[in-house]
C-alpha atoms as a PDB file:
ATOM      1  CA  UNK A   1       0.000   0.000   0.000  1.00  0.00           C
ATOM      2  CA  UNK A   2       1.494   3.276  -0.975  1.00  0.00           C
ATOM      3  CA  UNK A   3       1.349   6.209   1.516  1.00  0.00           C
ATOM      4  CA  UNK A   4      -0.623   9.306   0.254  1.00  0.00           C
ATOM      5  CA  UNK A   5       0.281  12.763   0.880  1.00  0.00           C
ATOM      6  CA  UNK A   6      -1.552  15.247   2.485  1.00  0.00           C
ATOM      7  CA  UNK A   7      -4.016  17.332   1.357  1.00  0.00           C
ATOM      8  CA  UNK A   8      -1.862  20.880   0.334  1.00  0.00           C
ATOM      9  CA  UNK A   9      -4.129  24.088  -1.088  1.00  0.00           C
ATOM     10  CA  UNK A  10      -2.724  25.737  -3.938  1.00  0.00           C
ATOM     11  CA  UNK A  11      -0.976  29.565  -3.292  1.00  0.00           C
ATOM     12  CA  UNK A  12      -2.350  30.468  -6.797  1.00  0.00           C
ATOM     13  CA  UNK A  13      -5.526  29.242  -7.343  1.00  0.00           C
ATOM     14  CA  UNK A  14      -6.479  27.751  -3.930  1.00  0.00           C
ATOM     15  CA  UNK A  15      -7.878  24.201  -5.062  1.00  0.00           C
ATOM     16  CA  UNK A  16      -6.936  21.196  -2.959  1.00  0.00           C
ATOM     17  CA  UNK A  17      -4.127  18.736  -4.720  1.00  0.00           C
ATOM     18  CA  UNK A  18      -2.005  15.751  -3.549  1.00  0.00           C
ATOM     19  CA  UNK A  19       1.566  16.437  -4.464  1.00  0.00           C
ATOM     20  CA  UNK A  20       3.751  13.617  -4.960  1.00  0.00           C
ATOM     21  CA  UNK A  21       5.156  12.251  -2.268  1.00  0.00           C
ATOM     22  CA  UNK A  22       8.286  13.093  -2.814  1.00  0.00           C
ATOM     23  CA  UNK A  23       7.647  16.851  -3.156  1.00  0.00           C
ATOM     24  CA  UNK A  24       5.199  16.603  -0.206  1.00  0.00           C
ATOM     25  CA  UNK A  25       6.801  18.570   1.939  1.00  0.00           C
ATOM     26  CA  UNK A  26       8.288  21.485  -0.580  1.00  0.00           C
ATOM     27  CA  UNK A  27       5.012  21.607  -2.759  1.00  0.00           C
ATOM     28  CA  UNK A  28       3.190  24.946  -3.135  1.00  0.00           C
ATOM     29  CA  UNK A  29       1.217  24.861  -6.451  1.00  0.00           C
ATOM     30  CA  UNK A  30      -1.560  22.306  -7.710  1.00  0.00           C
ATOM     31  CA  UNK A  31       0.155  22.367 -10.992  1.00  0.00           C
ATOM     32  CA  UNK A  32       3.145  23.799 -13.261  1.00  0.00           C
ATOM     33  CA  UNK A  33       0.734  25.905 -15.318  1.00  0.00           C
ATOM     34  CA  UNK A  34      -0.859  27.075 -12.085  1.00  0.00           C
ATOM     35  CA  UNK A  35       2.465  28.424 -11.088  1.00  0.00           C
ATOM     36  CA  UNK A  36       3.733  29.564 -14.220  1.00  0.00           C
ATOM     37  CA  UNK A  37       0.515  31.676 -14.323  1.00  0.00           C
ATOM     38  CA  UNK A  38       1.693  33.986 -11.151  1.00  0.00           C
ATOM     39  CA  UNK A  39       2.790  37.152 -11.961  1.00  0.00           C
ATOM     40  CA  UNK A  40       6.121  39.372 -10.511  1.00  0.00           C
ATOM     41  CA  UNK A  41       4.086  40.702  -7.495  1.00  0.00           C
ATOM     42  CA  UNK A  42       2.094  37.361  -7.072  1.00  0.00           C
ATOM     43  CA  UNK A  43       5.841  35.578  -6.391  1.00  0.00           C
ATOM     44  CA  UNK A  44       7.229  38.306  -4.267  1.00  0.00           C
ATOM     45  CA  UNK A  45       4.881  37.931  -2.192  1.00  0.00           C
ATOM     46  CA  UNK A  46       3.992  34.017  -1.871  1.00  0.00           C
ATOM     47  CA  UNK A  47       8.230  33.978  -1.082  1.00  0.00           C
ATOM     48  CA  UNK A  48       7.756  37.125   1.250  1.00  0.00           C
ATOM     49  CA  UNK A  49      10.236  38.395   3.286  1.00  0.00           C
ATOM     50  CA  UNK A  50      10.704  39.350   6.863  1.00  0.00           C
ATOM     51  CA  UNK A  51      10.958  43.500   8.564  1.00  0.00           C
ATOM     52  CA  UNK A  52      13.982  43.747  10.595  1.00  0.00           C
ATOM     53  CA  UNK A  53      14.738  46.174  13.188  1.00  0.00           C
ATOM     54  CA  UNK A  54      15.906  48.824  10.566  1.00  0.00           C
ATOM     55  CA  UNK A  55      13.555  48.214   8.271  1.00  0.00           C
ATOM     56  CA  UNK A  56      15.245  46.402   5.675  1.00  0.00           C
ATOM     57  CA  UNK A  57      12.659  43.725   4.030  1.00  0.00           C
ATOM     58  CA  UNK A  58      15.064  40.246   3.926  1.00  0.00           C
ATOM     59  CA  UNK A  59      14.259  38.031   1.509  1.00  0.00           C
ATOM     60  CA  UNK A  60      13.067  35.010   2.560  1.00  0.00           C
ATOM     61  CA  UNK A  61      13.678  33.000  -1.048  1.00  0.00           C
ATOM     62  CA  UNK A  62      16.689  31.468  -2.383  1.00  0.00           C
ATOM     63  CA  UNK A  63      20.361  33.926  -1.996  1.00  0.00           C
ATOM     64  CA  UNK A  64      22.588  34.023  -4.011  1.00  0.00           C
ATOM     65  CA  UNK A  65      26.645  33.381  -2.892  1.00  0.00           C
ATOM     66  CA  UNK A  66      26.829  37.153  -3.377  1.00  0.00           C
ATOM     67  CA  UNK A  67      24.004  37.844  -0.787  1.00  0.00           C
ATOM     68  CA  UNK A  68      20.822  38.411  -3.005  1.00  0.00           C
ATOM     69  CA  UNK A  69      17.953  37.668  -3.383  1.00  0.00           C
ATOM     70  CA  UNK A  70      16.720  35.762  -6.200  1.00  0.00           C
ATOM     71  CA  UNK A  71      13.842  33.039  -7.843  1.00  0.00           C
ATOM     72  CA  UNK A  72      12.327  32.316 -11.028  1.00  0.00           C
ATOM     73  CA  UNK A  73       9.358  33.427 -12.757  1.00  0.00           C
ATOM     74  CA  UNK A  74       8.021  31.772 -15.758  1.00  0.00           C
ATOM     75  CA  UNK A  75      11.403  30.392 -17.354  1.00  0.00           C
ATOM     76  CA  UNK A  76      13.297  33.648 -16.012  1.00  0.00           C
ATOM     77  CA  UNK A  77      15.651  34.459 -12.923  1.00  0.00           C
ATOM     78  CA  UNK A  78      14.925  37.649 -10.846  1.00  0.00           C
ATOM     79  CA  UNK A  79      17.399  39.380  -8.361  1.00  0.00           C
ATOM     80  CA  UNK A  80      14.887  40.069  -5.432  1.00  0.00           C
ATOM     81  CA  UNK A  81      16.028  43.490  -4.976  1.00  0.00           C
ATOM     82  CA  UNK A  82      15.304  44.576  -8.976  1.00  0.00           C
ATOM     83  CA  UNK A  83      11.628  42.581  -8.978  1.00  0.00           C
ATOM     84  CA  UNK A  84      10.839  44.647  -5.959  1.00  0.00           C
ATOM     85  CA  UNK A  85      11.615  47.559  -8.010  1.00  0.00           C
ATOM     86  CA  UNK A  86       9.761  46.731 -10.516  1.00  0.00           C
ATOM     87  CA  UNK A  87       6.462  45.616  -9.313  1.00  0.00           C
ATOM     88  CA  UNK A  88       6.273  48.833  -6.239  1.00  0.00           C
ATOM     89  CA  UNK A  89       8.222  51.472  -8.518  1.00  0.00           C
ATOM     90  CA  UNK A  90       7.571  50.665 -11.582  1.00  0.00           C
ATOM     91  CA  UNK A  91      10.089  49.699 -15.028  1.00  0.00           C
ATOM     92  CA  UNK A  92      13.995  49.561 -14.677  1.00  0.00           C
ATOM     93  CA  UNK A  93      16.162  51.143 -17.659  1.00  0.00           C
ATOM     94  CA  UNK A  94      18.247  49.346 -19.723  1.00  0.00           C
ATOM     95  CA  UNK A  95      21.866  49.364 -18.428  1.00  0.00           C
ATOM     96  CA  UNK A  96      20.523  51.021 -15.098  1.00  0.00           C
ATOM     97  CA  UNK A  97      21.487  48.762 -11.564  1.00  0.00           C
ATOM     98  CA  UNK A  98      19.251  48.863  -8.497  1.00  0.00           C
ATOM     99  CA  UNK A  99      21.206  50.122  -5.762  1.00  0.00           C
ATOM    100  CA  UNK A 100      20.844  49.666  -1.820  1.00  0.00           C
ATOM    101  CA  UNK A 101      21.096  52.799   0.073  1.00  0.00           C
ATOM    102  CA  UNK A 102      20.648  50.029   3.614  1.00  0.00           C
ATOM    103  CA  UNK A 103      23.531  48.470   1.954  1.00  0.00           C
ATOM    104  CA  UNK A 104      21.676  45.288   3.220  1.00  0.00           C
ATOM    105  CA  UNK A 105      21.967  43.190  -0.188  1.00  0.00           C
ATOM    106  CA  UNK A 106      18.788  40.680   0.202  1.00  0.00           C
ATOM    107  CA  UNK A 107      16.614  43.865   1.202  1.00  0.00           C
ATOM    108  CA  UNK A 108      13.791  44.659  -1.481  1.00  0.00           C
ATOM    109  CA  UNK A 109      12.074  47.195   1.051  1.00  0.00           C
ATOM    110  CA  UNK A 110      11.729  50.251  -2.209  1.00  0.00           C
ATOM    111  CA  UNK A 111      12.580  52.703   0.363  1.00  0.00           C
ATOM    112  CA  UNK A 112      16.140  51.683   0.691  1.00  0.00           C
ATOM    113  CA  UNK A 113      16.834  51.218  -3.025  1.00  0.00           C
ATOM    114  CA  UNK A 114      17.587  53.453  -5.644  1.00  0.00           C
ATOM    115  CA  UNK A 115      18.364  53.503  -9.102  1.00  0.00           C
ATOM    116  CA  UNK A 116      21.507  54.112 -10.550  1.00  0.00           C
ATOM    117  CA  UNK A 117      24.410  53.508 -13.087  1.00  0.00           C
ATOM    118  CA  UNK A 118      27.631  52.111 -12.303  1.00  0.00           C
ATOM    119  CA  UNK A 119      29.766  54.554 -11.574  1.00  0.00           C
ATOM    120  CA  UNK A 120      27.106  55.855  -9.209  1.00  0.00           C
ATOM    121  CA  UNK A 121      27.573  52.579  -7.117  1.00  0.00           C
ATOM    122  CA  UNK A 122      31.254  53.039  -7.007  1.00  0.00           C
ATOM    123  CA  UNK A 123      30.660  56.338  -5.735  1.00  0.00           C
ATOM    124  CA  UNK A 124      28.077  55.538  -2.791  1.00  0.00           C
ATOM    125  CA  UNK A 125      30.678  52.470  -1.906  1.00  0.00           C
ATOM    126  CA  UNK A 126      33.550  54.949  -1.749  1.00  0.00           C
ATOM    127  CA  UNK A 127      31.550  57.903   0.145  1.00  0.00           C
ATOM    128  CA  UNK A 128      30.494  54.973   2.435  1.00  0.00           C
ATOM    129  CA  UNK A 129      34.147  54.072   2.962  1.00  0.00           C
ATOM    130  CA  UNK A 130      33.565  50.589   1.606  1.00  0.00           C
ATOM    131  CA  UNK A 131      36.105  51.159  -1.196  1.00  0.00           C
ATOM    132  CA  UNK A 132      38.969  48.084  -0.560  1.00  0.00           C
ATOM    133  CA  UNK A 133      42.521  49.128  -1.962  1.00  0.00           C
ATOM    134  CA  UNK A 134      43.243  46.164  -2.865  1.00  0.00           C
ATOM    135  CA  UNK A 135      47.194  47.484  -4.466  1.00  0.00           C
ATOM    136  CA  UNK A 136      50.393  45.685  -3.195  1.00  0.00           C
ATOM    137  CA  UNK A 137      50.313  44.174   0.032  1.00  0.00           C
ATOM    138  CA  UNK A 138      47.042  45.667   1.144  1.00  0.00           C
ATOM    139  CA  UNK A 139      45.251  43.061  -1.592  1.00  0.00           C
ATOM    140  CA  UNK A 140      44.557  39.816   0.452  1.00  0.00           C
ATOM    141  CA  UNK A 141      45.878  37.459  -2.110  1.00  0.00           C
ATOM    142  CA  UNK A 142      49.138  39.468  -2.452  1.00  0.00           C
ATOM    143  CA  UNK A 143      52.270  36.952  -1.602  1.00  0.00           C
ATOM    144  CA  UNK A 144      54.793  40.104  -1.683  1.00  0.00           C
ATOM    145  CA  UNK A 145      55.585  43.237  -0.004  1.00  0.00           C
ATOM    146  CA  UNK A 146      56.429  46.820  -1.633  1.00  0.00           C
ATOM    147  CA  UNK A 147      59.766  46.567  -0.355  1.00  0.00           C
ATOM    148  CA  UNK A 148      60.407  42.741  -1.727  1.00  0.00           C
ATOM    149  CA  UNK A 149      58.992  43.903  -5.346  1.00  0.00           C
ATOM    150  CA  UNK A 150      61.379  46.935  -5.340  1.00  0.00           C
ATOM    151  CA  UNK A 151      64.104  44.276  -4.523  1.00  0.00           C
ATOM    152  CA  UNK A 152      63.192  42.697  -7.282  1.00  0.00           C
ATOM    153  CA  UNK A 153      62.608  45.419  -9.633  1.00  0.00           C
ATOM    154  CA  UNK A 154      66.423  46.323  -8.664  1.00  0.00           C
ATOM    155  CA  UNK A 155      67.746  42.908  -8.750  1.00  0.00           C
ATOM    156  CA  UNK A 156      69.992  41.505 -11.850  1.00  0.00           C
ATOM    157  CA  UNK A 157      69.659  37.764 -10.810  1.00  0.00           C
ATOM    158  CA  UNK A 158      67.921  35.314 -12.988  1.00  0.00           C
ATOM    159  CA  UNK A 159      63.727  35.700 -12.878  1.00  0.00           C
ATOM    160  CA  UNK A 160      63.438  31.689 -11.806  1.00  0.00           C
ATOM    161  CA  UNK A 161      66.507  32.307  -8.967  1.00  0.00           C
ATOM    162  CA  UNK A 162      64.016  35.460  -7.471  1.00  0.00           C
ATOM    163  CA  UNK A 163      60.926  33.330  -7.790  1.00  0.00           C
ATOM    164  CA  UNK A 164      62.077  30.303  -5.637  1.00  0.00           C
ATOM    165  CA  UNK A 165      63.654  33.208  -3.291  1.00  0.00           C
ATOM    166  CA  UNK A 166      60.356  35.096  -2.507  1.00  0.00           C
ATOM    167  CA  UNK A 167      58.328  31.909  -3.397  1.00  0.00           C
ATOM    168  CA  UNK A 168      56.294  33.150  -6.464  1.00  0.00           C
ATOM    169  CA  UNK A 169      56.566  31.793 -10.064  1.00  0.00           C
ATOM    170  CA  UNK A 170      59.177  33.767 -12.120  1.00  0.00           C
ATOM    171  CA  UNK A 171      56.049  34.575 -14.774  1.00  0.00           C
ATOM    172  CA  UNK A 172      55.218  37.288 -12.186  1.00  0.00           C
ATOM    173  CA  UNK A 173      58.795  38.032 -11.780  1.00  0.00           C
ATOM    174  CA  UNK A 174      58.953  38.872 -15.608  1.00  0.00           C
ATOM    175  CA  UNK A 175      55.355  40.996 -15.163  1.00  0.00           C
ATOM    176  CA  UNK A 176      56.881  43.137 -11.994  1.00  0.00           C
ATOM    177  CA  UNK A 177      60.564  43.389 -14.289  1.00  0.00           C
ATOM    178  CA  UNK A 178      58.168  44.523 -17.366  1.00  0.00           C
ATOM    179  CA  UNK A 179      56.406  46.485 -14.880  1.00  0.00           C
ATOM    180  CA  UNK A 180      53.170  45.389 -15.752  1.00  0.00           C
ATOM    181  CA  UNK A 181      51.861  44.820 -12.288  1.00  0.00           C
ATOM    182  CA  UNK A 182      52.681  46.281  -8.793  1.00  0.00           C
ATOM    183  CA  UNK A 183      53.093  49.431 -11.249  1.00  0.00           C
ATOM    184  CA  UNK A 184      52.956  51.913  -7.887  1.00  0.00           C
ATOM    185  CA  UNK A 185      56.246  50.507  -6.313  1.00  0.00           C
ATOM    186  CA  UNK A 186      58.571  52.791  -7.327  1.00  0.00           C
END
C-alpha cells in the first residue's frame, strides 16, 4: 500500500491537490501551469520576506553566494532586490542597476533602493568608505611586499633564482621586471 500525501491548497488558485510524495513537503502549487501563471508581485509575495529592526525587508527566497535575493518566474531568474523595483516602482532602464542605500543586499524594502548607473555605485561604496585598496600588500591574495617587489625590480639575478627566493613563479617576476603589475612601487 502506498502512503498518500496530504491534502496541500494551492498559493495560486487555492484548489486542494495531492503532491507527490516526494515533493510533499516542498510543494506549493496544484500544478506547473498554475504556477507559471503567477505574476512578478504574485511571487514576491507568496516567497515574502521578513521586517527587521531597521527596516530592511530580507528576503526570505533562495540567496545568491553574493548575498541576493533571487527566484524564477516563468522560465526567467529575478534578483529580489530589482523585482521589488519593478512591481512597487515601476520599469527599470536598460543598463541602469538597483542600488541599496541600507547596503543590506537581500533587502527589497523600495525605500532603501535606488536607481543608478555604475559609476554611481562606485561612488556611494567609496563615500560609504567601503572602497577596498586592494594594491600591493594591502590586496589579500598578495604573496609580496612593496619593499620585496622593489628588490626585485632592482635585482639583476635570474627571474626563476628570485621566484624560488620570494616563493612566487618567475612569470610574475617577468610581469613586476616589465612592470606590468605592482606598477605603484617605485
Amino acid at each position: 500500500m502506498t502512503k498518500l500525501s496530504p491534502t496541500k491548497i494551492c498559493l495560486n488558485c487555492g484548489c486542494l491537490f495531492r503532491p507527490k510524495p516526494y515533493r510533499a513537503e516542498r510543494a506549493r502549487f496544484c500544478s506547473h501551469k498554475c504556477r507559471a501563471s503567477l505574476s512578478l508581485k504574485q511571487h514576491l509575495v507568496i516567497i515574502g520576506w521578513t521586517v527587521d529592526e531597521n527596516g530592511c525587508w530580507l528576503w526570505n527566497g533562495t540567496i545568491t553566494p553574493e548575498g541576493y535575493g533571487q527566484f524564477g518566474c516563468n522560465g526567467k531568474y529575478y534578483r529580489a532586490h530589482r523585482a521589488s523595483w519593478e512591481v512597487f516602482v515601476g520599469p527599470i532602464p536598460e543598463y541602469i542597476d538597483v542600488l541599496h542605500s541600507c547596503d543590506v543586499r537581500n533587502c527589497i524594502n523600495q525605500d532603501h533602493l535606488f536607481l543608478g548607473t555604475d559609476a554611481d555605485n562606485a561612488a556611494d561604496r567609496a563615500r560609504k568608505g567601503r572602497s577596498a585598496l586592494t594594491h600591493g600588500s594591502l590586496n589579500g591574495n598578495s604573496k609580496l611586499l612593496e619593499s620585496e617587489v622593489r628588490e626585485i625590480i632592482l635585482s639583476q639575478d635570474s627571474g626563476v633564482n628570485l621566484a624560488s627566493k620570494f616563493g612566487v613563479s618567475s612569470s610574475l617576476i617577468y610581469l613586476i621586471k616589465l612592470r606590468k603589475v605592482w606598477r605603484h612601487v617605485a
